[in-house]
N, C-alpha and C. Protein backbone atom coordinates (compact mmCIF):
# COMPACT_ATOMS: atom_id res chain seq x y z
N UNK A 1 0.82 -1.19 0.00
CA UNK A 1 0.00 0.00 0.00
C UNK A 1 0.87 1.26 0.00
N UNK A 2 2.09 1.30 0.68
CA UNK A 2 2.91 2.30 0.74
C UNK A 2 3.50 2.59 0.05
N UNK A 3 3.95 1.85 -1.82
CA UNK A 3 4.27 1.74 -2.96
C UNK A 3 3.05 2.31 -3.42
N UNK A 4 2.23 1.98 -3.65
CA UNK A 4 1.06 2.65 -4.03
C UNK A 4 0.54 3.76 -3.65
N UNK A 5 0.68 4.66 -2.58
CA UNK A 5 1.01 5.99 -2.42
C UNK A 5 2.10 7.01 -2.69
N UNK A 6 3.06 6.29 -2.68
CA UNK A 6 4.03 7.13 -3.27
C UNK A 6 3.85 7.26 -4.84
N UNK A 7 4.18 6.26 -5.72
CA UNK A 7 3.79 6.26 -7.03
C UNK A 7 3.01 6.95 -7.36
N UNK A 8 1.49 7.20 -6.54
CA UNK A 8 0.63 7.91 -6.66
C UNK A 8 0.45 9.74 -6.58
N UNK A 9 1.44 9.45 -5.53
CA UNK A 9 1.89 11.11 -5.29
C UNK A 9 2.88 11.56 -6.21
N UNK A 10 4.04 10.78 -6.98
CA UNK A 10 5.21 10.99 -7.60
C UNK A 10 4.52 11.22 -9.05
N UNK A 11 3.26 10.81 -9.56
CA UNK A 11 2.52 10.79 -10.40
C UNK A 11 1.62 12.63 -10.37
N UNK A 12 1.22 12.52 -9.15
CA UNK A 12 0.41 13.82 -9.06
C UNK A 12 1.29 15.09 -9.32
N UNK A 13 2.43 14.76 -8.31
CA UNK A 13 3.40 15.69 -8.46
C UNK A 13 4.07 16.09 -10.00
N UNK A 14 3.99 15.18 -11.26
CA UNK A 14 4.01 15.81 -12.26
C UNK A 14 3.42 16.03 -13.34
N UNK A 15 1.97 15.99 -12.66
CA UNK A 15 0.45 16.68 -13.48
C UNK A 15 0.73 18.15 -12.57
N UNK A 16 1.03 18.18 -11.03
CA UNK A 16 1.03 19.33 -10.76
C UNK A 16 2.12 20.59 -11.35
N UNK A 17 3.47 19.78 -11.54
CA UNK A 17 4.53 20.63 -12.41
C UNK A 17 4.22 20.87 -13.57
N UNK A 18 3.67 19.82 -14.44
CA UNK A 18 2.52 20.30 -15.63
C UNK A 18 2.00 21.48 -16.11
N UNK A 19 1.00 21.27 -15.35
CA UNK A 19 -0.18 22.37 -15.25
C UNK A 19 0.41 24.14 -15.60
N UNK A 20 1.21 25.09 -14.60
CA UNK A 20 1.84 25.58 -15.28
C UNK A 20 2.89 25.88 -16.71
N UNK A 21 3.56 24.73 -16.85
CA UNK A 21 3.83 25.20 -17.72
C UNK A 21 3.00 24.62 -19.52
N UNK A 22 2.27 24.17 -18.98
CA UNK A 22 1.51 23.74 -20.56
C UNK A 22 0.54 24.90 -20.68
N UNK A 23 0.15 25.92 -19.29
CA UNK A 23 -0.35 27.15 -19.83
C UNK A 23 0.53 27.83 -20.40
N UNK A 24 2.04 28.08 -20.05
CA UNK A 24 2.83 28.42 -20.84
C UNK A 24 2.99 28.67 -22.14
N UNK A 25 3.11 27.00 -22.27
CA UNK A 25 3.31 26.54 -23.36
C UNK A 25 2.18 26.73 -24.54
N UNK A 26 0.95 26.77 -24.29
CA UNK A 26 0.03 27.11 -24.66
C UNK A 26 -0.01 28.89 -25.33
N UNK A 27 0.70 29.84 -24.94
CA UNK A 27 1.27 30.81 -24.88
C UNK A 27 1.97 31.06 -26.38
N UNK A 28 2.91 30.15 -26.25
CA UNK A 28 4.22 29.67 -27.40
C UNK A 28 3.49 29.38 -28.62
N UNK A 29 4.40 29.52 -29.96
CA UNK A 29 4.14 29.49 -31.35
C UNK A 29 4.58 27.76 -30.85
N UNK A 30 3.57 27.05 -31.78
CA UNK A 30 4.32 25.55 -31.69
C UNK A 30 5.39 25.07 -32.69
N UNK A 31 6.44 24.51 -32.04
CA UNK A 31 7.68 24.02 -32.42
C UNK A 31 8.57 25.22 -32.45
N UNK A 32 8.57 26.18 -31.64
CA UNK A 32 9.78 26.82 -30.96
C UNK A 32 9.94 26.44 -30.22
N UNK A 33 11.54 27.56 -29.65
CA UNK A 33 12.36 27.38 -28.30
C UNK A 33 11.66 27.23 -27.29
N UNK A 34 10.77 27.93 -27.15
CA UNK A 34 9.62 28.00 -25.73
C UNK A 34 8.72 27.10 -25.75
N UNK A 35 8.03 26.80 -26.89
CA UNK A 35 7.26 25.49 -26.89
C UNK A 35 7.90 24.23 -26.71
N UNK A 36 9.08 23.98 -27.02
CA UNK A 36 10.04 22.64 -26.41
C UNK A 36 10.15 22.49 -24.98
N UNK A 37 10.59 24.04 -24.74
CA UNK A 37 11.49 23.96 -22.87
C UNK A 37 10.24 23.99 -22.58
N UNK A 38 9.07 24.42 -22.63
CA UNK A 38 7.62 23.94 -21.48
C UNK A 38 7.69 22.58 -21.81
N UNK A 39 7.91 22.22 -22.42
CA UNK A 39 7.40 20.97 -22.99
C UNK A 39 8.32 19.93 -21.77
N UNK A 40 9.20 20.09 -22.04
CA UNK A 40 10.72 19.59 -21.64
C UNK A 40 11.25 19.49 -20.32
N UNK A 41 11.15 20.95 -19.83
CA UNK A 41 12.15 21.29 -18.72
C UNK A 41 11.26 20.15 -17.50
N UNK A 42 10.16 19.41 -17.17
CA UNK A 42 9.94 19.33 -16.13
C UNK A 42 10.57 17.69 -16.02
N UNK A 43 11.16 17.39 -17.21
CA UNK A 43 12.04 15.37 -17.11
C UNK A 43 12.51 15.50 -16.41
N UNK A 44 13.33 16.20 -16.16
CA UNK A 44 14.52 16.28 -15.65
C UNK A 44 13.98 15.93 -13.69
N UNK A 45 13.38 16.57 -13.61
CA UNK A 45 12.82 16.85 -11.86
C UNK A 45 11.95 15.70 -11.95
N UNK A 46 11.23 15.26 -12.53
CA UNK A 46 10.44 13.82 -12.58
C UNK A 46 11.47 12.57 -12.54
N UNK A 47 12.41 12.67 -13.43
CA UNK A 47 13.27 11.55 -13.49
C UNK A 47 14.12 11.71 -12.27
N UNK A 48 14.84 13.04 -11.64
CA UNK A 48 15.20 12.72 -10.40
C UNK A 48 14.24 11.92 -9.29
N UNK A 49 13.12 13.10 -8.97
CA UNK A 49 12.14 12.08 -7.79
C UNK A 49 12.04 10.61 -8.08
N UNK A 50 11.17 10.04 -9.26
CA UNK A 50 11.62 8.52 -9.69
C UNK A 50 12.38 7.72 -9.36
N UNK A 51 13.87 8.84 -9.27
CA UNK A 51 15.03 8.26 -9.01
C UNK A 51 14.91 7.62 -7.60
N UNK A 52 15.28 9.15 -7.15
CA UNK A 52 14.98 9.28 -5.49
C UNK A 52 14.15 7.81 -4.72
N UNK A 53 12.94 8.21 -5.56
CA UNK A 53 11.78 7.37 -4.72
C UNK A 53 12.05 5.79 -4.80
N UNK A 54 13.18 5.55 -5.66
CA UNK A 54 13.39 4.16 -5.77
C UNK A 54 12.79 3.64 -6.64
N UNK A 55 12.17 4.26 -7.56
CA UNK A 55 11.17 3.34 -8.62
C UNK A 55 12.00 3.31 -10.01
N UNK A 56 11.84 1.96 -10.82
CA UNK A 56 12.53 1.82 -12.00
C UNK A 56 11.94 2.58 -12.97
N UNK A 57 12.54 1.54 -14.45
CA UNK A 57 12.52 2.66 -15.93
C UNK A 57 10.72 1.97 -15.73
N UNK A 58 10.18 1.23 -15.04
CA UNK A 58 8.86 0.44 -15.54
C UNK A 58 7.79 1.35 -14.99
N UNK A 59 8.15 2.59 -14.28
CA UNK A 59 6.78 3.55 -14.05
C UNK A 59 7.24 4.32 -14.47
N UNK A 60 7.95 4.74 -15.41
CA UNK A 60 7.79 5.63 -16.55
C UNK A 60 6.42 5.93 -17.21
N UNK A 61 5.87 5.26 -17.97
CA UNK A 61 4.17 5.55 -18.06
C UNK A 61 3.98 6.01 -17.01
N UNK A 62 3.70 5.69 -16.52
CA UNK A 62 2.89 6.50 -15.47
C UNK A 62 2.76 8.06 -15.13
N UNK A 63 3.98 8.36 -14.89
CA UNK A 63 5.09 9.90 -14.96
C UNK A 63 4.93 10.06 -16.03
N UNK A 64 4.98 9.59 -16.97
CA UNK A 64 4.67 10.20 -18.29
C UNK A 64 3.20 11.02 -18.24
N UNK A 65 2.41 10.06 -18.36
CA UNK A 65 0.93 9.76 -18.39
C UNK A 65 0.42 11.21 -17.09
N UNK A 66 1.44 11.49 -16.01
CA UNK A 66 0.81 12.84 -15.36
C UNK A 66 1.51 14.17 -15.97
N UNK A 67 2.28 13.90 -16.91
CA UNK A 67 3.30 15.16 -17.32
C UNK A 67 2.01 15.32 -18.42
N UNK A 68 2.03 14.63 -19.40
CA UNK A 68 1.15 14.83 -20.53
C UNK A 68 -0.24 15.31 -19.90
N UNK A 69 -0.89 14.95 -18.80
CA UNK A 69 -2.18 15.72 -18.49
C UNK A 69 -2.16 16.84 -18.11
N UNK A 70 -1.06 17.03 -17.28
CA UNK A 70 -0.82 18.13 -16.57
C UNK A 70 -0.84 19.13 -17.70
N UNK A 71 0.15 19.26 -18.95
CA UNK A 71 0.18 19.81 -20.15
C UNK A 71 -1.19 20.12 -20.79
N UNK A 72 -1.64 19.44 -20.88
CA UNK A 72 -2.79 19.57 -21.56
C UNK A 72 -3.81 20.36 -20.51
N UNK A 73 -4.12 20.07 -19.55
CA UNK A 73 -4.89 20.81 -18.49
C UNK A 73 -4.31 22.45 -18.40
N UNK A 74 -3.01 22.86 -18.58
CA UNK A 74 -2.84 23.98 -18.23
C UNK A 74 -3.27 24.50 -20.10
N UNK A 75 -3.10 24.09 -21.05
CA UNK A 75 -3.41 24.50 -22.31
C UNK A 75 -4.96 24.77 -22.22
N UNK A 76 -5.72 24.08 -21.86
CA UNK A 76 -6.97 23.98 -21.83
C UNK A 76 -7.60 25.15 -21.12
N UNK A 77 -6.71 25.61 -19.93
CA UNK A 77 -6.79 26.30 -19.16
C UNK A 77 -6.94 28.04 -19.34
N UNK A 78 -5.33 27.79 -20.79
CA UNK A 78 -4.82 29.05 -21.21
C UNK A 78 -6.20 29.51 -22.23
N UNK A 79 -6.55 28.59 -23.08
CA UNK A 79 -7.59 28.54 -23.96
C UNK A 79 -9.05 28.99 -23.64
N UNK A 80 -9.39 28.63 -22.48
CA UNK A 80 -10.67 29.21 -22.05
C UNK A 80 -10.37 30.30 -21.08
N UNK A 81 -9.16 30.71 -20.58
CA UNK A 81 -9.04 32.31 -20.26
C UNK A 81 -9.27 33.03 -21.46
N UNK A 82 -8.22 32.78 -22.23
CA UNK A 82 -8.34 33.61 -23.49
C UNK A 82 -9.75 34.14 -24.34
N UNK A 83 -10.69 32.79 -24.19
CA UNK A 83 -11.77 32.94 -24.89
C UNK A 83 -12.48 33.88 -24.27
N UNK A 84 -12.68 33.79 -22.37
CA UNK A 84 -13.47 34.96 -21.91
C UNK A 84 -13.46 35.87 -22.12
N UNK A 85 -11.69 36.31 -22.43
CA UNK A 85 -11.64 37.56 -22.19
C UNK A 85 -10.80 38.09 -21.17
């Protein structure tokens, strides 16, 4: 169970690093400098904690799977500010 909370939190934790910058990124012309590094910069701090937390290359999905929502949630985000106004 205590594998299963952490994973779970190490997961949240990078939908939560996400979220900012895919509003960012959302921001950015796509396939520039700025649309990469939002894209990008948060591996690095995911693959450390991963590290850290003791978990192998096999919860990768997973960390993946909260980076990519997180991204998309802050785009989604940027998109319906914009639309209000």
């Amino acid at each position: 169970m205590h594998v299963f909370f952490m994973i779970s939190g190490l997961t949240l934790t990078a939908l939560l690093i996400n979220i900012p910058l895919g509003y960012l990124r959302q921001g950015c012309e796509k396939f520039t400098f700025g649309w990469y590094f939002y894209i990008h910069i948060s591996i690095p701090l995911i693959i450390y904690l991963r590290v850290k937390a003791g978990f192998s290359w096999k919860f990768i999905p997973l960390t993946l799977g909260g980076a990519v929502a997180g991204q998309l949630i802050g785009g989604f985000i940027h998109r319906r500010r914009q639309n209000n106004g």
